[in-house]
Protein backbone atom coordinates (compact mmCIF):
# COMPACT_ATOMS: atom_id res chain seq x y z
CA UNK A 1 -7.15 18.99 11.31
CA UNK A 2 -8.66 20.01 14.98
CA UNK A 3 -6.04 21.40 17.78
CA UNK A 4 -7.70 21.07 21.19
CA UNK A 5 -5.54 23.20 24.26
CA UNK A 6 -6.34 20.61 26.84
CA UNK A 7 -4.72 22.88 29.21
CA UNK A 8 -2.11 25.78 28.73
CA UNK A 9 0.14 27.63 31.57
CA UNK A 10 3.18 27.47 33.84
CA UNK A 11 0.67 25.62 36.03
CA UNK A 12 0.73 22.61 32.91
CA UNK A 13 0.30 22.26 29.29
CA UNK A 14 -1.55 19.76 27.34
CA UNK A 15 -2.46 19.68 23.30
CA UNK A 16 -4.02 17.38 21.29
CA UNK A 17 -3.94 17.47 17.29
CA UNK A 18 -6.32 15.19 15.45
CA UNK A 19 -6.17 14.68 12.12
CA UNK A 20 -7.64 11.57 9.39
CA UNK A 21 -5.71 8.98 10.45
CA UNK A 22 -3.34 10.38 13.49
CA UNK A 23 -4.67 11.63 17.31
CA UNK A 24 -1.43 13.21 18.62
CA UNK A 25 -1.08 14.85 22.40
CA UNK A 26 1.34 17.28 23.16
CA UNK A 27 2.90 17.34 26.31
CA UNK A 28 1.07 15.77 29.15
CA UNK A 29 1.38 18.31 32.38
CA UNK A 30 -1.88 17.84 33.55
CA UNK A 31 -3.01 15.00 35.43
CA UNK A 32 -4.01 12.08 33.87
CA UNK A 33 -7.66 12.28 34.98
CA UNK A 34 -7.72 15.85 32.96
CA UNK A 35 -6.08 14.45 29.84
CA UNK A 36 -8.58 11.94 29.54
CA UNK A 37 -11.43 14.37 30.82
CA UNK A 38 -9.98 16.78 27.81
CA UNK A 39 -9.93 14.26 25.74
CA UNK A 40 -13.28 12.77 25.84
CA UNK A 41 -15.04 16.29 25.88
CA UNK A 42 -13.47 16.25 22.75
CA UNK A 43 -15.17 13.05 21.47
CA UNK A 44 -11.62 11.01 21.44
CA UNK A 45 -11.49 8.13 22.89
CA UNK A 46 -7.95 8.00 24.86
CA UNK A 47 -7.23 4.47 23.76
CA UNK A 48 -7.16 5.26 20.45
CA UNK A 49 -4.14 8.20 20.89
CA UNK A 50 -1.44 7.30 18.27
CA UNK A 51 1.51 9.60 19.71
CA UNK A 52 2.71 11.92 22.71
CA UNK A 53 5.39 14.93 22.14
CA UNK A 54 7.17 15.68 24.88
CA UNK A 55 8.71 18.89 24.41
CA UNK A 56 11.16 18.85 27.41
CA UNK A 57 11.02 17.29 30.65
CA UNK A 58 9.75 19.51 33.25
CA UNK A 59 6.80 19.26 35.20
CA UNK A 60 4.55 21.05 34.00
CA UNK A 61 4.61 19.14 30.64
CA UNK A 62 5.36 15.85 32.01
CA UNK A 63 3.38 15.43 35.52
CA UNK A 64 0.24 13.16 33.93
CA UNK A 65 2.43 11.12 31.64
CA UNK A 66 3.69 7.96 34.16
CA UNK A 67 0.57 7.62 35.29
CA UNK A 68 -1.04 7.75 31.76
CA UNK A 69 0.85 5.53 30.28
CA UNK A 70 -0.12 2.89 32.47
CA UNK A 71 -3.39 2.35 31.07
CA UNK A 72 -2.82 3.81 27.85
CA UNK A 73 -0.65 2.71 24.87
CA UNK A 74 0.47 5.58 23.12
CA UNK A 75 3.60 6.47 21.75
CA UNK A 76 5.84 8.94 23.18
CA UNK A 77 8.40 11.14 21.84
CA UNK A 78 10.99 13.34 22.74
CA UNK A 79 14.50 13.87 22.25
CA UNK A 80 16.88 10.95 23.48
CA UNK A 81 18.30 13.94 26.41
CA UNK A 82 14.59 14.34 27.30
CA UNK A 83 13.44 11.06 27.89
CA UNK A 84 16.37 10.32 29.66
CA UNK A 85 15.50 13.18 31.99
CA UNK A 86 12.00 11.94 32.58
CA UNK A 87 13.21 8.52 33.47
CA UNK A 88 15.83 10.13 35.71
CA UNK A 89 13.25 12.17 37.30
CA UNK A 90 10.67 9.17 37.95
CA UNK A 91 13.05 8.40 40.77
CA UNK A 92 13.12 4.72 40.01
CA UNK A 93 9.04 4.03 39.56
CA UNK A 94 8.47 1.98 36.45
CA UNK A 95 7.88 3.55 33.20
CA UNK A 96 6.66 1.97 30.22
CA UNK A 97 9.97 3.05 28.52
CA UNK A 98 9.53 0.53 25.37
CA UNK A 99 7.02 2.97 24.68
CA UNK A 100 9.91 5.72 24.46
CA UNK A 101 10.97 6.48 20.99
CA UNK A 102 13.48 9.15 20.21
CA UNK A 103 13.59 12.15 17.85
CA UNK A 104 15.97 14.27 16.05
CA UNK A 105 15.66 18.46 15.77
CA UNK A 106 15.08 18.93 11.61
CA UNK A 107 14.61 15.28 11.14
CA UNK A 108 10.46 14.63 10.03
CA UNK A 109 8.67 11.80 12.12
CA UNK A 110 5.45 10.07 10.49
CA UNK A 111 2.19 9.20 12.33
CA UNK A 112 -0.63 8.28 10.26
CA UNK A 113 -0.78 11.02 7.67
CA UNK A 114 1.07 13.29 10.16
CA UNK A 115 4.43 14.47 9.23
CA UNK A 116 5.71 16.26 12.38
CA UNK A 117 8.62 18.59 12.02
CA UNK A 118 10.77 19.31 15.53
CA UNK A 119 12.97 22.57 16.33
CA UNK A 120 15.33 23.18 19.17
CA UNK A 121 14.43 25.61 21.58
CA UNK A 122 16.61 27.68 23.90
CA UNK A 123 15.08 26.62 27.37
CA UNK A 124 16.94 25.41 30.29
CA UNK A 125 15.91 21.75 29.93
CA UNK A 126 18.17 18.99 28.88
CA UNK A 127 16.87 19.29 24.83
CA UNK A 128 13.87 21.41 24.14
CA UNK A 129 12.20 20.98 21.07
CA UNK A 130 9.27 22.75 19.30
CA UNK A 131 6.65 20.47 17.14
CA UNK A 132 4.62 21.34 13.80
CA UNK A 133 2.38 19.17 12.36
CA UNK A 134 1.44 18.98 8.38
CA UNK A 135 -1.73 16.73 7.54
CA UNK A 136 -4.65 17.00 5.24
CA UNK A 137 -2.91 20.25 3.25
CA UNK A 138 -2.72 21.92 6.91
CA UNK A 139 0.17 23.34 8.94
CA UNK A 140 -0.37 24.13 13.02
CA UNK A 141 3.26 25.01 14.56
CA UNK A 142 3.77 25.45 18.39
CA UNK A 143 6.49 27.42 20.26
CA UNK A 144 7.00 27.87 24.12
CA UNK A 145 9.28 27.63 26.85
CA UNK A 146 12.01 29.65 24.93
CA UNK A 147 13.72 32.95 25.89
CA UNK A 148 14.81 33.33 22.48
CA UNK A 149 14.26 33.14 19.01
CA UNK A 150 16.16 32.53 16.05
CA UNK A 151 15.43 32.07 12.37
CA UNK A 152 15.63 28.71 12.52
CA UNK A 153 12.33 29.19 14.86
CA UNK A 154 10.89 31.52 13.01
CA UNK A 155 11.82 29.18 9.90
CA UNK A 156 9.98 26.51 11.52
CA UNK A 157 6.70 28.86 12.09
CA UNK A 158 6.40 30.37 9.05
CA UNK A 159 3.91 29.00 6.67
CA UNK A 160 1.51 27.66 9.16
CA UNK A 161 -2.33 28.40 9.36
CA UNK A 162 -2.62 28.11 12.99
CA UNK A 163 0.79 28.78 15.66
CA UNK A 164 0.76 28.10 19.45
CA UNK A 165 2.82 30.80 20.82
CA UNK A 166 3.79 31.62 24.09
CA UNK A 167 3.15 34.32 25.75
CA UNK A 168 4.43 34.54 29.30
CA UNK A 169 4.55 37.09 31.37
CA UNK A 170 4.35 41.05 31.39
CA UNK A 171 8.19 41.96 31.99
CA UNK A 172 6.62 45.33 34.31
CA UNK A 173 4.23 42.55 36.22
CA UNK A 174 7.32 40.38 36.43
CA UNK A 175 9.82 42.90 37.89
CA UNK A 176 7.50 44.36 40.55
CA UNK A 177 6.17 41.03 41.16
CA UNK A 178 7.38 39.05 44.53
CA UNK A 179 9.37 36.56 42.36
CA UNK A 180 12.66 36.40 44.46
CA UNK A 181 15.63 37.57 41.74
CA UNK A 182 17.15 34.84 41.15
CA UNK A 183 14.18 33.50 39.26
CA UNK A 184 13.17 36.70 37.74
CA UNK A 185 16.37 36.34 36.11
CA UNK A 186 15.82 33.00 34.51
CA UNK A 187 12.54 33.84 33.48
CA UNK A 188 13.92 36.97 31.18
CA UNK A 189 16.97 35.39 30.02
CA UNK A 190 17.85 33.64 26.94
CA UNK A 191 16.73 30.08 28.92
CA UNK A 192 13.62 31.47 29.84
CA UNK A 193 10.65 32.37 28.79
CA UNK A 194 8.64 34.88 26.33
CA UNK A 195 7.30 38.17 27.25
CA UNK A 196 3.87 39.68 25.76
CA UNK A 197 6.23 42.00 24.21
CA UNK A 198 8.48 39.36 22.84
CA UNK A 199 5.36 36.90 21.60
CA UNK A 200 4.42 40.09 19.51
CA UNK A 201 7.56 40.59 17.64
CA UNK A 202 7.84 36.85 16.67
CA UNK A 203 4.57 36.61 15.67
CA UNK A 204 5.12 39.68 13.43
CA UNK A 205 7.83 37.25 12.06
CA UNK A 206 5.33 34.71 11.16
CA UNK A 207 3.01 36.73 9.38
CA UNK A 208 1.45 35.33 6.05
CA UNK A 209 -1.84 36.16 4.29
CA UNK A 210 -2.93 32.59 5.23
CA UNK A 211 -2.62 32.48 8.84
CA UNK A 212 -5.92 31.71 10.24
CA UNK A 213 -5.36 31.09 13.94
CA UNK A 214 -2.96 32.83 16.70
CA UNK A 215 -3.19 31.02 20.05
CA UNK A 216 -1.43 32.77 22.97
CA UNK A 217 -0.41 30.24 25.42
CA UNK A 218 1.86 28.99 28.37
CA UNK A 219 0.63 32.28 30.44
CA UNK A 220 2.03 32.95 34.11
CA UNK A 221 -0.50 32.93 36.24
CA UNK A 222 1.59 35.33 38.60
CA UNK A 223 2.83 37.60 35.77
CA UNK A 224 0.46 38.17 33.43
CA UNK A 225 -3.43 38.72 32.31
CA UNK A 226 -5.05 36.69 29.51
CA UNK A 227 -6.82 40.47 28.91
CA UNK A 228 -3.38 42.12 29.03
CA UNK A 229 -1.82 39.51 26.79
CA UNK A 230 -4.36 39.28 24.10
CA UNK A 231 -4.71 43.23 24.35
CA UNK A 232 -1.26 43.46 23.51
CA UNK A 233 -1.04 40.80 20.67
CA UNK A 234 -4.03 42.47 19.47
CA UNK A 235 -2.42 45.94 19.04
CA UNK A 236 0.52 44.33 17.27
CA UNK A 237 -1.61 42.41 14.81
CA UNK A 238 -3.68 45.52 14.02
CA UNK A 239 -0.73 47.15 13.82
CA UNK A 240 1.28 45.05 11.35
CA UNK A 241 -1.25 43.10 8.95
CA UNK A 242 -0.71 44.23 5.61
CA UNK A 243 -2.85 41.91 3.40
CA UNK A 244 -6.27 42.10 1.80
CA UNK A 245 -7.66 38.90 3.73
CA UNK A 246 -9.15 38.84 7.28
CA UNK A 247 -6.52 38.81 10.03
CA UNK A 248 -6.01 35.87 11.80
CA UNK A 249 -8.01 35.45 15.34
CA UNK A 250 -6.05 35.33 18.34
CA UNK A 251 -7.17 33.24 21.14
CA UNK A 252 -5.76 32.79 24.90
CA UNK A 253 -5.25 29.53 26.14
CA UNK A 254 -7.18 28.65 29.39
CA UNK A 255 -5.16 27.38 31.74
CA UNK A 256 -7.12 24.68 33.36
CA UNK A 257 -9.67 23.59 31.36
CA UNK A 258 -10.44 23.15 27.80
CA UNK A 259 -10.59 25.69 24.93
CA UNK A 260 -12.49 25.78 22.16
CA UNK A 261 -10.99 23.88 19.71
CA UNK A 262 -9.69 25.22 16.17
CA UNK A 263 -11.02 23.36 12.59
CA UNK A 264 -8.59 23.99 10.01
């Protein structure tokens, strides 16, 4: 299994998970010329993408998916609340929507040899959802764009040898920053988002002697460092890794180009 972060940040998200027989994108926030751009640095050929998860509908996981999908054939997925939001929000254009196929939280979707689990996340979107995908013996889980976590999250991370985690903003950065309060509100409450602080107590939660792979991700670009973030998951790792093994290696997500992708 490869995972390829296309692009990763309140700016737009993109990931792409290849595995035997299945190339999967999730989320499509970047414009379409960069998804195909990530793509083919990757050696993938964009016709050839089986499936898109859509993990809710805002922009900056949805902005390169209309145009997209009209030249390319994939899949997509979301929950039925979601896609109706990004049809809503396409303000009448035409969407490909027989290409729209729906998914339920807890219920397992097949692609290829992918088995892809979903899990509702507490976001202010119409119904979030977090993906993991099992192939070849392999687990990667992803989680952002929640202001919370439960154990039905952590449930869903646990077990995996690479997790996407988010990893927002630095709440000191965020409440001296020029963010008017209203939206410095949202961003901390249970709708929000997920603080360095808070990416480092739910990724103690998720802590197994086979994790290979922690990639921070979904970073503000207004309230927060990828230094200060990866400093800060670093010093919780250290910190809490109890087993014989190697820790696993945390990476940040760039936000607007490719990083290097992760062989499991």
């Amino acid at each position: 299994m490869r995972v390829i972060s296309i692009a990763s940040g309140s700016s737009g998200n993109c990931t792409c998970v290849v595995t035997k027989e299945a190339r999967i994108l999730i989320d499509a926030g970047v414009s379409a010329k960069k998804i195909v751009e990530g793509l083919c640095g990757a050696g993938i050929d964009p016709d050839t993408l089986d499936a898109i998860l859509i993990t809710h509908e805002h922009s900056d996981h949805t902005a390169g998916l209309s145009v997209f999908l009209h030249k390319y054939r994939a899949t997509v997925y979301g929950t039925h609340e979601t896609l109706q939001a990004i049809i809503s929000s396409n303000r009448g254009k035409p969407l490909p929507t027989e290409q729209f196929r729906s998914v339920t939280p807890g219920v397992i979707l097949t692609v290829g040899d992918a088995e892809i689990a979903s899990c509702y996340i507490p976001h202010d979107a119409a119904k979030p959802v977090a993906y993991g995908i099992r192939a070849e013996g392999q687990y990667f889980a992803m989680a952002t764009d929640l202001g919370c976590y439960d154990d039905t999250i952590v449930k869903h991370l646990s077990g995996a040898d690479a997790v996407l985690l988010e990893s927002n903003y630095d709440r000191d950065m965020l409440l001296a920053g020029p963010y008017p309060y209203h939206l410095k509100r949202r961003i901390l409450g249970a709708y929000g988002h997920l603080s360095n602080d808070d990416c480092g107590s739910l990724m103690v939660s998720v802590l197994h002697r086979e994790l290979r792979h922690i990639i921070l991700a979904h970073l503000s670009k207004e309230n927060n460092y990828p230094e200060l973030a990866l400093a800060s998951a670093q010093a919780i790792l250290r910190k809490n890794w109890r087993y014989t093994e190697p820790a696993p290696k945390i990476t940040v997500a760039k936000r607007d180009v490719p990083t290097e992708e992760i062989v499991l």
